[in-house]
C-alpha atoms as a PDB file:
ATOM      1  CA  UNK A   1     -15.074  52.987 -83.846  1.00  0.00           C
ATOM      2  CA  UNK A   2     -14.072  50.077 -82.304  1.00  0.00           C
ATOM      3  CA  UNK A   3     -10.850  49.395 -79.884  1.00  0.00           C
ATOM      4  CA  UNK A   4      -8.868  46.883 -78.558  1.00  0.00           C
ATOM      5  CA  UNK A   5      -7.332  46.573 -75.807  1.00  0.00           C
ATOM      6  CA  UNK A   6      -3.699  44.449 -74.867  1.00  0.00           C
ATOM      7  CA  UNK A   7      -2.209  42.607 -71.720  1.00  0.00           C
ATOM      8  CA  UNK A   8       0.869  40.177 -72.248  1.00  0.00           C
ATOM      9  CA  UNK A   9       1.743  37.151 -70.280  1.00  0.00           C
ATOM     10  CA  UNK A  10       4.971  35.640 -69.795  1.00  0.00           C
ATOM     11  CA  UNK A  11       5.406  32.474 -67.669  1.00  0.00           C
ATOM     12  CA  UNK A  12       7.556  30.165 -66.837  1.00  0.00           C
ATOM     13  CA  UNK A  13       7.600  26.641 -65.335  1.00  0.00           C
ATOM     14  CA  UNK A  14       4.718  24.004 -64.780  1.00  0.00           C
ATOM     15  CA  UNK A  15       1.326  24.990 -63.256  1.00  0.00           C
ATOM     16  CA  UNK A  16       1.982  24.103 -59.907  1.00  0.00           C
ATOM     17  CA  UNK A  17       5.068  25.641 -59.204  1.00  0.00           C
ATOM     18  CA  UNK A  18       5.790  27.860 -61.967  1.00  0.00           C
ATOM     19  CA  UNK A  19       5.261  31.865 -61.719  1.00  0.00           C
ATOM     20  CA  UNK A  20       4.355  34.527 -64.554  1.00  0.00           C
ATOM     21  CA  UNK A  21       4.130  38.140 -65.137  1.00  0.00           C
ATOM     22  CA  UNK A  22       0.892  39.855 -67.014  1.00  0.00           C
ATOM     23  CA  UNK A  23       1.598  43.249 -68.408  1.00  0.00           C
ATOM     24  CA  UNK A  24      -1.130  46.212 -69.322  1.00  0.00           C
ATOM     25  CA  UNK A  25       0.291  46.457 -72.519  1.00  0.00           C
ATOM     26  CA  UNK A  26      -2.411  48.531 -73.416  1.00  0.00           C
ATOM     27  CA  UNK A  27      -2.343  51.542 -70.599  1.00  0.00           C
ATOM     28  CA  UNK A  28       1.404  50.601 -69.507  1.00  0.00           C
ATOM     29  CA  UNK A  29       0.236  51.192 -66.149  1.00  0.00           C
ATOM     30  CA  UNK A  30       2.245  47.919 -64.729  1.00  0.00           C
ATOM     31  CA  UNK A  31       3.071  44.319 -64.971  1.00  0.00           C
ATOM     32  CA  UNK A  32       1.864  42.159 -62.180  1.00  0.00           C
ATOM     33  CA  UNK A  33       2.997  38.851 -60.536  1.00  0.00           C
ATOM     34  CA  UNK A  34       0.934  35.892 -61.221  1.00  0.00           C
ATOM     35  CA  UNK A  35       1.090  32.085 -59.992  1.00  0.00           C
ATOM     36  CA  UNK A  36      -1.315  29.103 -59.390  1.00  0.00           C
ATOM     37  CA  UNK A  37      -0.870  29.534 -55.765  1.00  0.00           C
ATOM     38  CA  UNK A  38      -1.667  33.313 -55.617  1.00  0.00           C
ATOM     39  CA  UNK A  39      -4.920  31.807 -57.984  1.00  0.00           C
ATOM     40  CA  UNK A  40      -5.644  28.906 -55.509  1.00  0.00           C
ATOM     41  CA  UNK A  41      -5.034  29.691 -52.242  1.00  0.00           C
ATOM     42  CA  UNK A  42      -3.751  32.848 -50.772  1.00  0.00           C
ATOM     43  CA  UNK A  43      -2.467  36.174 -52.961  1.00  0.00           C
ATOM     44  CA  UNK A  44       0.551  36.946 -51.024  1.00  0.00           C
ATOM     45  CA  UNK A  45       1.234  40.239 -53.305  1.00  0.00           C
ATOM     46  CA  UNK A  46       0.324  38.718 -56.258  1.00  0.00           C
ATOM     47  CA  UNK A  47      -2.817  39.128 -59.127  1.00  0.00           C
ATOM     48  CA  UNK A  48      -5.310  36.357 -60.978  1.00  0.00           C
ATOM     49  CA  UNK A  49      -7.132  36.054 -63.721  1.00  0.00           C
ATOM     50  CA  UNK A  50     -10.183  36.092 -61.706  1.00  0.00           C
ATOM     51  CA  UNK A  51      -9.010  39.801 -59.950  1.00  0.00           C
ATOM     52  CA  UNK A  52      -8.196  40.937 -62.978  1.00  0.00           C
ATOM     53  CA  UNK A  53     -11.740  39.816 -64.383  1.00  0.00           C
ATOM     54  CA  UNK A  54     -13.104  41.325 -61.106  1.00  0.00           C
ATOM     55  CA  UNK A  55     -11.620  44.631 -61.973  1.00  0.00           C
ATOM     56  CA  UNK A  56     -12.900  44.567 -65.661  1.00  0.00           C
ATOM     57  CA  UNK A  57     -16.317  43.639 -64.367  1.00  0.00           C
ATOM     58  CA  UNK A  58     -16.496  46.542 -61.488  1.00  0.00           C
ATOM     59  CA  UNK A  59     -15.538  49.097 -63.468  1.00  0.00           C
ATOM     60  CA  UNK A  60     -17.779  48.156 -66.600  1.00  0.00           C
ATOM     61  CA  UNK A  61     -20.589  48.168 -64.309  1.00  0.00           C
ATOM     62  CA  UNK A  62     -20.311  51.351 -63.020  1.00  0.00           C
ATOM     63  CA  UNK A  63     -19.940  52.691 -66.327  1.00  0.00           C
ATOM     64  CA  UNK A  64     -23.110  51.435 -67.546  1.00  0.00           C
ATOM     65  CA  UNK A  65     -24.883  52.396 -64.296  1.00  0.00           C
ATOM     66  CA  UNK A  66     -23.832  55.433 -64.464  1.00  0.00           C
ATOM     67  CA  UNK A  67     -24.859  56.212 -68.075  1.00  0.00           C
ATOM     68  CA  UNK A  68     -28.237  54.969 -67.576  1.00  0.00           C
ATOM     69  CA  UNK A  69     -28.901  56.905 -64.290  1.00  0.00           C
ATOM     70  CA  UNK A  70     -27.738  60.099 -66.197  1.00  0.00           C
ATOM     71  CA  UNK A  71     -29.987  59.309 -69.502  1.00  0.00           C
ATOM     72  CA  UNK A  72     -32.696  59.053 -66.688  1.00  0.00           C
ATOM     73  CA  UNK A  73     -31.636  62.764 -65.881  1.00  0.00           C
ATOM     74  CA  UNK A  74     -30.431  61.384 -61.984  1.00  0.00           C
ATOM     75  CA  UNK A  75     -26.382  61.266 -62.576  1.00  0.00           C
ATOM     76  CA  UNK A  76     -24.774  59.780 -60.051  1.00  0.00           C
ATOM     77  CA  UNK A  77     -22.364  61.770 -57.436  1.00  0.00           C
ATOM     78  CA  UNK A  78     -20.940  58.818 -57.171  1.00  0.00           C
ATOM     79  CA  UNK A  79     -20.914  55.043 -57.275  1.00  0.00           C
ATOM     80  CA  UNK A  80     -18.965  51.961 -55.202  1.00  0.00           C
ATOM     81  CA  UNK A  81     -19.071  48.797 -57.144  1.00  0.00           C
ATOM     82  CA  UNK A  82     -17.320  45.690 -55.764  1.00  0.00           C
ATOM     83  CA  UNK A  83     -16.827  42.320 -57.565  1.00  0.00           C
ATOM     84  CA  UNK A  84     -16.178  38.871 -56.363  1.00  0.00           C
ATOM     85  CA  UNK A  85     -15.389  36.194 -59.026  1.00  0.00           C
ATOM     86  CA  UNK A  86     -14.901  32.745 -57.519  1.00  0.00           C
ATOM     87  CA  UNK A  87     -12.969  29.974 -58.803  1.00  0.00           C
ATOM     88  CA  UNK A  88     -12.945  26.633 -57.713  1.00  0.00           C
ATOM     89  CA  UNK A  89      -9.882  24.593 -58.342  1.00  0.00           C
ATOM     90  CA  UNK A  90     -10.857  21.652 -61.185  1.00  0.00           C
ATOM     91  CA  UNK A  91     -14.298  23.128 -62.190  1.00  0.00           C
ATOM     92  CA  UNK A  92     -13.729  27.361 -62.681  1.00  0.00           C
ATOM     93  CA  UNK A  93     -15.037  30.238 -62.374  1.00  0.00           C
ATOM     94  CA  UNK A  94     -18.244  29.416 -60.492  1.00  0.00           C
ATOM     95  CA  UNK A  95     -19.957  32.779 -59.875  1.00  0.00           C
ATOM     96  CA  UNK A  96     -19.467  36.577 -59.609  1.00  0.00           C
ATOM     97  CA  UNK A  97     -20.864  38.681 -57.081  1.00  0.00           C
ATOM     98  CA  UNK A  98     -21.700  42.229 -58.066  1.00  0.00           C
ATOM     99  CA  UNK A  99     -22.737  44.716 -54.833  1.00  0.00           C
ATOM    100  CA  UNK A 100     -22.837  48.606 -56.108  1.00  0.00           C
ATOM    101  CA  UNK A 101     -24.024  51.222 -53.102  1.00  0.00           C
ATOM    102  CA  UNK A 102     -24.948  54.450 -54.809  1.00  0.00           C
ATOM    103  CA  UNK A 103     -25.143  58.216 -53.840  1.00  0.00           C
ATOM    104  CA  UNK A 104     -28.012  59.435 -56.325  1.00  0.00           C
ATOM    105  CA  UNK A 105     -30.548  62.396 -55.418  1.00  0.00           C
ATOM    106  CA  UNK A 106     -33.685  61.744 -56.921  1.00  0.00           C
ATOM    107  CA  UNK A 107     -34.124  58.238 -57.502  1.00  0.00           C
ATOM    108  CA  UNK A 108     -36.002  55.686 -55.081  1.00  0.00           C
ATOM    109  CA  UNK A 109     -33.828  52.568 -53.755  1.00  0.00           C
ATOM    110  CA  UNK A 110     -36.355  50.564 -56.155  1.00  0.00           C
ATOM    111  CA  UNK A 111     -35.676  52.789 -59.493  1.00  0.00           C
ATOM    112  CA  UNK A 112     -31.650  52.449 -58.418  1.00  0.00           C
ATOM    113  CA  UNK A 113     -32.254  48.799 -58.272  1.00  0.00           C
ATOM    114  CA  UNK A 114     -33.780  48.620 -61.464  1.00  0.00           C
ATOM    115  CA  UNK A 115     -31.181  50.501 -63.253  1.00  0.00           C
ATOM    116  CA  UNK A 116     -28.571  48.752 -61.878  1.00  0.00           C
ATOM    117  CA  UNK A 117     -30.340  45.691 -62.955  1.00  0.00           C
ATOM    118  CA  UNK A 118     -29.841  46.513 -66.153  1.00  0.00           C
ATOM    119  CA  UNK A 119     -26.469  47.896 -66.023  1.00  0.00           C
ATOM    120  CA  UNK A 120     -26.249  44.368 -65.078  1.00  0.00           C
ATOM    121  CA  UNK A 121     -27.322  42.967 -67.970  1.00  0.00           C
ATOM    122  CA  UNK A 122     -26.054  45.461 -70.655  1.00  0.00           C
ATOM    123  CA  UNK A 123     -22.015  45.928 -69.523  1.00  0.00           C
ATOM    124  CA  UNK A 124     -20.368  44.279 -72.301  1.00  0.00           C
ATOM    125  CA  UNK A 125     -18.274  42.743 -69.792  1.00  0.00           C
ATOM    126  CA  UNK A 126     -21.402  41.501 -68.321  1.00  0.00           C
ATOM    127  CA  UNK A 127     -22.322  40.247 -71.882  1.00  0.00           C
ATOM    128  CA  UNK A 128     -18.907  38.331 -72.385  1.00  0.00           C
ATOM    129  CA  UNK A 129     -19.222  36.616 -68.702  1.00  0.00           C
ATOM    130  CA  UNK A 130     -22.751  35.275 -69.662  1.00  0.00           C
ATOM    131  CA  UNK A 131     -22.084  31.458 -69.209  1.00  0.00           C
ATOM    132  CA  UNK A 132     -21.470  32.682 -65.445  1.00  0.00           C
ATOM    133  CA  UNK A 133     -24.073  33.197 -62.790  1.00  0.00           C
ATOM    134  CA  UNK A 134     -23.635  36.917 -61.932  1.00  0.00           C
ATOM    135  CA  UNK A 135     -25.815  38.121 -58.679  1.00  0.00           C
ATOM    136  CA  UNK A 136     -26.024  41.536 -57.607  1.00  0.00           C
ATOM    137  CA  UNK A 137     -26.894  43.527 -54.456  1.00  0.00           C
ATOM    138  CA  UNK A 138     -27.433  47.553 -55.474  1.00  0.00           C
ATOM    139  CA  UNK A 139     -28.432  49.930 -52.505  1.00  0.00           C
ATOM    140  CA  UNK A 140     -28.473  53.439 -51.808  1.00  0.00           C
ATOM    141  CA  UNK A 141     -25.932  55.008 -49.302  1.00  0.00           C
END
């Protein structure tokens, strides 16, 4: 069955100086602060599209690790997945950085590598992002 998934954005004002809020309409877990500047230059308490992308990316990883490693029959105990999107101001988003360190008995740091390869490649999110470069760095702890 397939789901959907909601986030709202309300802003005012002109690119440069104008602000915004983005709400998880979905989870109503929060609405966040958003503005070019907090994009572009320093966050200073505030979100992006590109952290919010980050966060999507991270945790769809990990979930697709995670269920391949335990259809392998070596479950994870547990998995740190970090993303860095970068955009540059006037072209986009210009790559995204994937590094996931892993604590998973049983598995060699070349069989982890390969799974998280394709985690990699089969996250939906991953999927979606495809005109991107994604890289990735997987290690054992």
């Amino acid at each position: 069955m397939a789901t959907t998934r909601t986030a709202t954005t309300h802003w005012e004002g002109n690119l440069a100086e104008g602000a915004g809020t983005v709400a998880l309409e979905s989870s109503g877990v929060g609405t966040f602060d958003v503005s070019w500047p907090s994009r572009a230059e320093e966050p200073n308490g505030k979100t992006s599209p590109e952290e919010l992308i980050a966060a999507a990316h991270s945790s769809c990883f990990s979930m697709a690790l995670s269920s391949a490693l335990s259809k392998a029959g070596t479950p994870p105990t547990s998995l740190r997945t970090s993303a860095e999107v970068e955009l540059t101001p006037g072209t986009g988003i210009t790559g995204i950085k994937l590094t996931v360190v892993g604590e998973v008995e049983g598995v060699t740091a070349e069989q982890f590598a390969e799974h998280a390869e394709g985690a990699k490649v089969g996250c939906p999110v991953s999927q979606a992002l495809a005109g991107t470069e994604i890289t990735l760095e997987a290690s054992l702890a």
